[in-house]
Protein backbone atom coordinates (compact mmCIF):
# COMPACT_ATOMS: atom_id res chain seq x y z
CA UNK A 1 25.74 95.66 -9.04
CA UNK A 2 22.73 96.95 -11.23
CA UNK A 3 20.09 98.23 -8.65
CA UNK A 4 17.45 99.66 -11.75
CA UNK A 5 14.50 97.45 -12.31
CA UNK A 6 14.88 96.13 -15.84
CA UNK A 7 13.04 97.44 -19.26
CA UNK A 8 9.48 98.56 -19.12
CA UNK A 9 9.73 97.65 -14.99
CA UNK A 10 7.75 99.65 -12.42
CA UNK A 11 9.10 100.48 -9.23
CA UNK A 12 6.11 101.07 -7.04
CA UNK A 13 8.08 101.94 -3.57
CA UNK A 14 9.77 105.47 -4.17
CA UNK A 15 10.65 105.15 -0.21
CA UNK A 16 12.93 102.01 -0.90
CA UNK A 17 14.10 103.85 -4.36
CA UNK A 18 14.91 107.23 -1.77
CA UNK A 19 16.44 104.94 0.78
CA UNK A 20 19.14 103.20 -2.17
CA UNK A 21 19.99 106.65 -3.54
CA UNK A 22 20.67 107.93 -0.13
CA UNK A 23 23.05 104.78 0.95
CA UNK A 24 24.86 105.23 -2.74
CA UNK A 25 25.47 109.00 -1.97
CA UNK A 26 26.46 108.51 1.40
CA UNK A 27 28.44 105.34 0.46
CA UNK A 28 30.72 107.78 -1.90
CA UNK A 29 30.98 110.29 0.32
CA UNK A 30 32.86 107.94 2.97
CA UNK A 31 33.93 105.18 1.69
CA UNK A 32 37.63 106.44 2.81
CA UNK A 33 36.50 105.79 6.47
CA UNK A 34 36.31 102.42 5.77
CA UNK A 35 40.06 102.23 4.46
CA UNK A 36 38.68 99.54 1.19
CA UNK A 37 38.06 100.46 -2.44
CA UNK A 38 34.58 100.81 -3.16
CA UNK A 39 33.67 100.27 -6.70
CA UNK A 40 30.07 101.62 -7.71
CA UNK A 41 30.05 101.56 -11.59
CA UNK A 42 29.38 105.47 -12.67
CA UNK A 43 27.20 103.39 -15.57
CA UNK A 44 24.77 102.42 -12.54
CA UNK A 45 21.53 103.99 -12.46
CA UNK A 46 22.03 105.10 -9.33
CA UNK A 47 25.38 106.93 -9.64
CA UNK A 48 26.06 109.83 -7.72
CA UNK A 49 24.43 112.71 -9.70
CA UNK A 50 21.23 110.45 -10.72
CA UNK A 51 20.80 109.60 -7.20
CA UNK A 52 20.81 112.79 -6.23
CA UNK A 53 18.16 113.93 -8.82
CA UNK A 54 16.39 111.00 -7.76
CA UNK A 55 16.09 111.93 -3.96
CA UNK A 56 15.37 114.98 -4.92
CA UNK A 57 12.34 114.35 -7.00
CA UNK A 58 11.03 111.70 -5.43
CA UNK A 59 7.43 111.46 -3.60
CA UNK A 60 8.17 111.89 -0.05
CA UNK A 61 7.97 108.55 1.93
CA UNK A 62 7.24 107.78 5.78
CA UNK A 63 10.66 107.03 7.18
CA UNK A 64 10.82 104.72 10.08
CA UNK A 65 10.51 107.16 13.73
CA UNK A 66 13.81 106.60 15.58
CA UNK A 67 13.28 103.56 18.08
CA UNK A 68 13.21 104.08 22.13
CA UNK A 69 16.30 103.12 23.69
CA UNK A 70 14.13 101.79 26.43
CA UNK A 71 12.73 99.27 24.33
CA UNK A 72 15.04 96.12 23.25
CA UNK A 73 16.34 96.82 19.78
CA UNK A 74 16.61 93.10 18.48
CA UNK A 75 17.70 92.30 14.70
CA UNK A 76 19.44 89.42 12.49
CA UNK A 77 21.25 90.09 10.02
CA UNK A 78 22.14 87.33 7.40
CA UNK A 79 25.26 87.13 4.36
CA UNK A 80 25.57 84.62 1.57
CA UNK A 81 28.39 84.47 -0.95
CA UNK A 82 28.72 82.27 -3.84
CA UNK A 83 30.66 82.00 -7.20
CA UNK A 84 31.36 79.85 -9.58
CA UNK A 85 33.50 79.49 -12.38
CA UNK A 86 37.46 80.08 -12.22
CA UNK A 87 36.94 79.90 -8.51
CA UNK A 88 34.01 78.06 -6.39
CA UNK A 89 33.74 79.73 -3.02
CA UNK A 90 30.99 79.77 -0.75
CA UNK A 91 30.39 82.15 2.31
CA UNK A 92 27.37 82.14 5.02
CA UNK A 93 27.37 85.04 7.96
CA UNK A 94 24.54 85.61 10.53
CA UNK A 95 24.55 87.61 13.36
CA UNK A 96 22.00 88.19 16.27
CA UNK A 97 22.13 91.33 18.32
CA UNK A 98 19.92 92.82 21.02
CA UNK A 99 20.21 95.82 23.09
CA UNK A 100 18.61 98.17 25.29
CA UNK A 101 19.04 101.26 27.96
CA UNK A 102 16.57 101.88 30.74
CA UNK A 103 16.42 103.50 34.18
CA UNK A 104 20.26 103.37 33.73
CA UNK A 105 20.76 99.82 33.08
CA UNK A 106 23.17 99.25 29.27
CA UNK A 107 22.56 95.92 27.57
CA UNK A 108 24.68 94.24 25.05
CA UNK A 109 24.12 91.15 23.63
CA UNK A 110 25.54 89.29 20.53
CA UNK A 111 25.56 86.31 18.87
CA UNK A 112 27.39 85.19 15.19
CA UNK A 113 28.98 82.60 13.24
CA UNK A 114 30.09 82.38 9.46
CA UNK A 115 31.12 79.40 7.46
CA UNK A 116 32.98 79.40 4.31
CA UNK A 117 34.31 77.01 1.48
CA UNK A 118 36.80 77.39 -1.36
CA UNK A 119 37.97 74.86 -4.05
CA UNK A 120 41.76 73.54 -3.64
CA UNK A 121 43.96 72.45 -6.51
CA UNK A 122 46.27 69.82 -5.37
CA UNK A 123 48.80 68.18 -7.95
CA UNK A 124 50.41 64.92 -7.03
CA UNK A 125 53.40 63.24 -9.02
CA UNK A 126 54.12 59.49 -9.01
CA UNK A 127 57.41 57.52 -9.67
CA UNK A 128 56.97 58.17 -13.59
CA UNK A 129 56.60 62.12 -13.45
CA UNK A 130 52.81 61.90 -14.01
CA UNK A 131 50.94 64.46 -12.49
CA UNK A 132 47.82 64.22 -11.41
CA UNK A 133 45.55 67.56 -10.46
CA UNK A 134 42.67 66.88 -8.39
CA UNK A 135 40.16 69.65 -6.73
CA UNK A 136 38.49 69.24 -3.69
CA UNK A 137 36.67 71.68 -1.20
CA UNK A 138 38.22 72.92 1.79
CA UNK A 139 36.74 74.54 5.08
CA UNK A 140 38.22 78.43 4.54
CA UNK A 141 35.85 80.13 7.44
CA UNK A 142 34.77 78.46 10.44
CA UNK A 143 33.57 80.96 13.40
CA UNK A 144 31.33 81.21 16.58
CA UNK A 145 31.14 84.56 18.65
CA UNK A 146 29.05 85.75 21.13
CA UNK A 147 29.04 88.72 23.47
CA UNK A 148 27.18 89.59 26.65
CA UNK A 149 27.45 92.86 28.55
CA UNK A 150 26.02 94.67 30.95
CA UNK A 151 26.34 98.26 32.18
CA UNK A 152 25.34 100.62 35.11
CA UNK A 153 25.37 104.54 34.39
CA UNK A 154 27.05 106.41 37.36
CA UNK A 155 26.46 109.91 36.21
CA UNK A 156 25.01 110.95 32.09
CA UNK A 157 28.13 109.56 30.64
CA UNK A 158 30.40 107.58 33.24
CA UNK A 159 29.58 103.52 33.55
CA UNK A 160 30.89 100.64 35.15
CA UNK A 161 29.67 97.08 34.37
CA UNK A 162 30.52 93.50 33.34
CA UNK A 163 31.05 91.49 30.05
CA UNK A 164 31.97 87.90 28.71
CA UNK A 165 32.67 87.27 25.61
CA UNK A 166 33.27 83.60 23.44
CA UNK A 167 35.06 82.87 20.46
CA UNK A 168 35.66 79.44 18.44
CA UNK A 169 37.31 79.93 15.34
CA UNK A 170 38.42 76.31 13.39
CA UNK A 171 41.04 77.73 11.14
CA UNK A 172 42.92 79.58 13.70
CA UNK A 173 42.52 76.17 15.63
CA UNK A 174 41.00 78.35 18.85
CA UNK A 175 39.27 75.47 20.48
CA UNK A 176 37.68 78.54 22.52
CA UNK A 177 38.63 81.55 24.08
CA UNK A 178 36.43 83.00 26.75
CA UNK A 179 37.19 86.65 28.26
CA UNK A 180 35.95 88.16 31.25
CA UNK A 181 36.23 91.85 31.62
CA UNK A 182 35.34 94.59 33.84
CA UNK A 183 34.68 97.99 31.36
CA UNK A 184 34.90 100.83 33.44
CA UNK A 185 33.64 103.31 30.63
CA UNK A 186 32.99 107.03 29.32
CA UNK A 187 31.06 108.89 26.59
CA UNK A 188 32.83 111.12 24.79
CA UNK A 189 29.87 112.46 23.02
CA UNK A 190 26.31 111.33 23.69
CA UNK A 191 24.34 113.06 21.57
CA UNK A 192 20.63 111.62 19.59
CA UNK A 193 22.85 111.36 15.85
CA UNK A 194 26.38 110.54 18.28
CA UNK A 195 27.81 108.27 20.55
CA UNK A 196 31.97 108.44 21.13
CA UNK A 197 32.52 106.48 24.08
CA UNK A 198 35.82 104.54 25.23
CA UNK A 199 36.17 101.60 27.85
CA UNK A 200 39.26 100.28 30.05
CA UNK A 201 39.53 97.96 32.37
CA UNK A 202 40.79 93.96 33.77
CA UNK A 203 39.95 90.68 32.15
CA UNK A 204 40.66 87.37 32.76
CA UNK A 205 41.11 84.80 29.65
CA UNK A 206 40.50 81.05 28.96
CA UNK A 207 41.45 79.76 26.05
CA UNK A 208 42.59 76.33 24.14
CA UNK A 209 44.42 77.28 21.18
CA UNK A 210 45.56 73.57 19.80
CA UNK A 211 46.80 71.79 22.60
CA UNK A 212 48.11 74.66 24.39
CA UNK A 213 45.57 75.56 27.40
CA UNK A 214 46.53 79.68 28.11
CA UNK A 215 44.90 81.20 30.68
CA UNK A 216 45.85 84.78 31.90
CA UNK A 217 45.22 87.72 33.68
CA UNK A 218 44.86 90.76 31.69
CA UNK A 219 43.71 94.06 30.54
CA UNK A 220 41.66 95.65 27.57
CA UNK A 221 40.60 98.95 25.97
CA UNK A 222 38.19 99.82 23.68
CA UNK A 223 36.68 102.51 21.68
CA UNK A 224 33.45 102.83 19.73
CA UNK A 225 31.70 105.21 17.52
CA UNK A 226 27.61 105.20 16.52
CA UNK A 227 26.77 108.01 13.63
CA UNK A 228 23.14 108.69 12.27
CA UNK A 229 24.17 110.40 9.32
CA UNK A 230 20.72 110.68 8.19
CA UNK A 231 17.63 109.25 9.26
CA UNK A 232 17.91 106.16 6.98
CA UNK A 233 22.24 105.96 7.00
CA UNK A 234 24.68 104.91 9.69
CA UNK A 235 28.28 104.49 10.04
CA UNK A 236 29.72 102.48 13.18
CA UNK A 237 33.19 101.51 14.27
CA UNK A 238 34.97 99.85 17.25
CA UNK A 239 38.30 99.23 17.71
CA UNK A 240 39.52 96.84 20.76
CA UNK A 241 42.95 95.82 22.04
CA UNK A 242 43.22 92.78 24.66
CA UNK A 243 46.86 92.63 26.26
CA UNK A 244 47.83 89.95 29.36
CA UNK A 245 49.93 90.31 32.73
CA UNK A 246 51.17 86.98 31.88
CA UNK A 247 53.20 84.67 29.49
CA UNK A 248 53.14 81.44 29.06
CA UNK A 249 55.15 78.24 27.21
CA UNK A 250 53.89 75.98 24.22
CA UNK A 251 53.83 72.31 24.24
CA UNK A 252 55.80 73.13 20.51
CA UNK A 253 58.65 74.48 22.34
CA UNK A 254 57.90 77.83 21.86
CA UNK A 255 57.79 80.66 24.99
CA UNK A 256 56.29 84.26 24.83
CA UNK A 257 56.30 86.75 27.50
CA UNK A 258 53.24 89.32 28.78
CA UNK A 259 53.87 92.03 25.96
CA UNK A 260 53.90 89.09 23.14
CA UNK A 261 50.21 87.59 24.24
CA UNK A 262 47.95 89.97 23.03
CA UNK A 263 45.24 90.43 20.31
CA UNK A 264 43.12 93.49 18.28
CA UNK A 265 39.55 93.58 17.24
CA UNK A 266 38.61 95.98 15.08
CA UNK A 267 35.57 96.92 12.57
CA UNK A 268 33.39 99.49 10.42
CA UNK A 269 30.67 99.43 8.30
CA UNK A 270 27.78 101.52 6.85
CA UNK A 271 24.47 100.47 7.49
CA UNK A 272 21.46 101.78 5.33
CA UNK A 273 17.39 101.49 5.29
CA UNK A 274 15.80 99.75 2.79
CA UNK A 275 12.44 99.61 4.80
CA UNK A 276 11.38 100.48 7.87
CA UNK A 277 12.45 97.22 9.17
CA UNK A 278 15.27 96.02 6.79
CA UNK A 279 18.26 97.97 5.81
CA UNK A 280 21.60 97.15 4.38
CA UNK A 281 24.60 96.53 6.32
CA UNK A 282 28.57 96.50 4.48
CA UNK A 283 31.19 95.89 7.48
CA UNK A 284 35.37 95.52 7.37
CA UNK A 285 36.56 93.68 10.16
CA UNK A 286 40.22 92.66 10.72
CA UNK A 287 41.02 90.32 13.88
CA UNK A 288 44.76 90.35 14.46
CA UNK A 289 46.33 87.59 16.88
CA UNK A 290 49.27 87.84 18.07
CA UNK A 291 50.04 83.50 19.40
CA UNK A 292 48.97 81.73 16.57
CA UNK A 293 50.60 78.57 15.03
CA UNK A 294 53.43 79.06 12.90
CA UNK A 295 51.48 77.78 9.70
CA UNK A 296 48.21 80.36 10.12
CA UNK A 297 48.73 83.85 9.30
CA UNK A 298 48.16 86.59 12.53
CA UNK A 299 46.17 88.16 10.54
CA UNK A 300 42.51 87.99 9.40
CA UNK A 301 40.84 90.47 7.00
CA UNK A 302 37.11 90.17 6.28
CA UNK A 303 34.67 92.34 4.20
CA UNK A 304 30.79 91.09 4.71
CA UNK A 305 27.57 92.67 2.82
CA UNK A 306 24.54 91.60 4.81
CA UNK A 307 20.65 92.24 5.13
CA UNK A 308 19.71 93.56 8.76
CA UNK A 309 16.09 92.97 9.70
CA UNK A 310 14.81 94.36 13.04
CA UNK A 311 12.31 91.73 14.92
């Protein structure tokens, strides 16, 4: 991707040139965390060494003062995908996210969806051997999540509280699946550029996946990790792993039992500030599903580049 205005070009806003260089360097420097390949073309003019020059010599530029927890942090970030050619795919992603901490009180709330389409080759032969290729577009994502959570400190790092969270996904054929949950919680590290904390606790989960109505009692942990590397770069992670007291039997014929009806959540990304109210987001996310049907795969592996803008 070729970030360098073109020929004879002026780039009048040194802060947003500053902020680029800074997400390229830091992009290098940890891409490993993210566990992808991620290819930044040495022949872009903001490679690694020009960056750094860059940064260096650049006017210095008013970077956004951090924001008060106390005050709702609200933002919407949005993705688009397209390509053409050799293969026509389309992706959309949005996602709508406020929080806030005050006079003890931890807020949580989250709201996405993403929609996708890909072009299918299907070849069909008649009684004389003629084949016949036709294309047509198919529905590849299809996905509606929302969170809501609440917390209550008990002491500087120790929390209880109470969550909900939804999930339709059309290609896993998850008519819904609704968890309730009980985090009892900890921070690791709580720090201004740091936050390590980890979660336990019981859930409860309703869910139509195809026919099959499963609802169980269960259990979940989680773990998540917030890291200002600078003041305009961030790296975030969060793993989660749902397990049930209780299996169950399929109207297919199939049975599972308690350790067999489970399912993992996790995800990382960078984030970086283009302004001081925009900034660029690059996430990995990987849902894994234990009970699925036979013709989906368990396993779903997404990488999303999005703009984040704070309202």
């Amino acid at each position: 991707m070729q970030l360098q205005p073109g020929a004879g070009a002026k780039n009048n806003n040194p802060c947003l040139s500053v902020r680029l260089g800074e997400f390229i360097v830091k992009l290098k420097s940890i891409s490993l965390l993210l566990a992808v390949p991620l290819w930044l073309g040495s022949s872009s003019a903001f490679a690694q060494g020009e960056a750094a020059a860059q940064i260096a010599d650049a006017p210095a530029c008013d970077c956004p003062a951090p924001k008060n927890p106390e005050d709702w942090g609200t933002s919407l970030a949005l993705g688009f995908t397209l390509t053409e050619g050799n293969s026509n795919t389309l992706l959309l992603t949005s996602a709508l996210t406020a929080s806030r901490e005050k006079d003890g009180n931890l807020w949580d709330l989250r709201l996405a969806g993403a929609y996708g389409e890909n072009d299918v080759d299907s070849t069909v032969t008649d009684a004389d051997g003629n084949e016949t290729t036709t294309t047509e577009s198919q529905q590849s994502v299809g996905e509606i999540a929302a969170l809501a959570k609440y917390g209550r400190l008990l002491s500087e790092r120790a929390y209880v509280g109470a969550q909900a969270d939804f999930l339709h996904d059309a290609l896993q054929d998850i008519k819904y699946r609704v968890t309730l949950g009980v985090p009892f919680g900890y921070f690791l590290i709580k720090d201004d550029n740091l936050r390590l904390n980890v979660e336990a606790g019981p859930s409860y989960t309703f869910s139509k996946i195809g026919q099959d109505e499963l609802n169980s009692a269960g259990w979940f942990v989680s773990q998540r990790l917030e890291w200002d590397i600078s003041e305009t770069a961030k790296f975030f992670e969060q793993v989660t792993y749902n397990g049930s007291f209780e299996g169950d039997d399929l109207e297919d014929g199939r049975s599972f039992s308690a350790s067999d009806n489970y399912y993992v959540v996790a995800e990382a990304g960078l984030e970086a500030a283009l302004s001081s109210n925009m900034s660029l987001v690059v996430s990995v996310r990987d849902d894994y599903i234990n009970i699925v049907d036979p013709e989906n795969e368990r396993n779903d592996l997404s990488v999303v580049t999005a703009i984040k803008v704070a309202l």
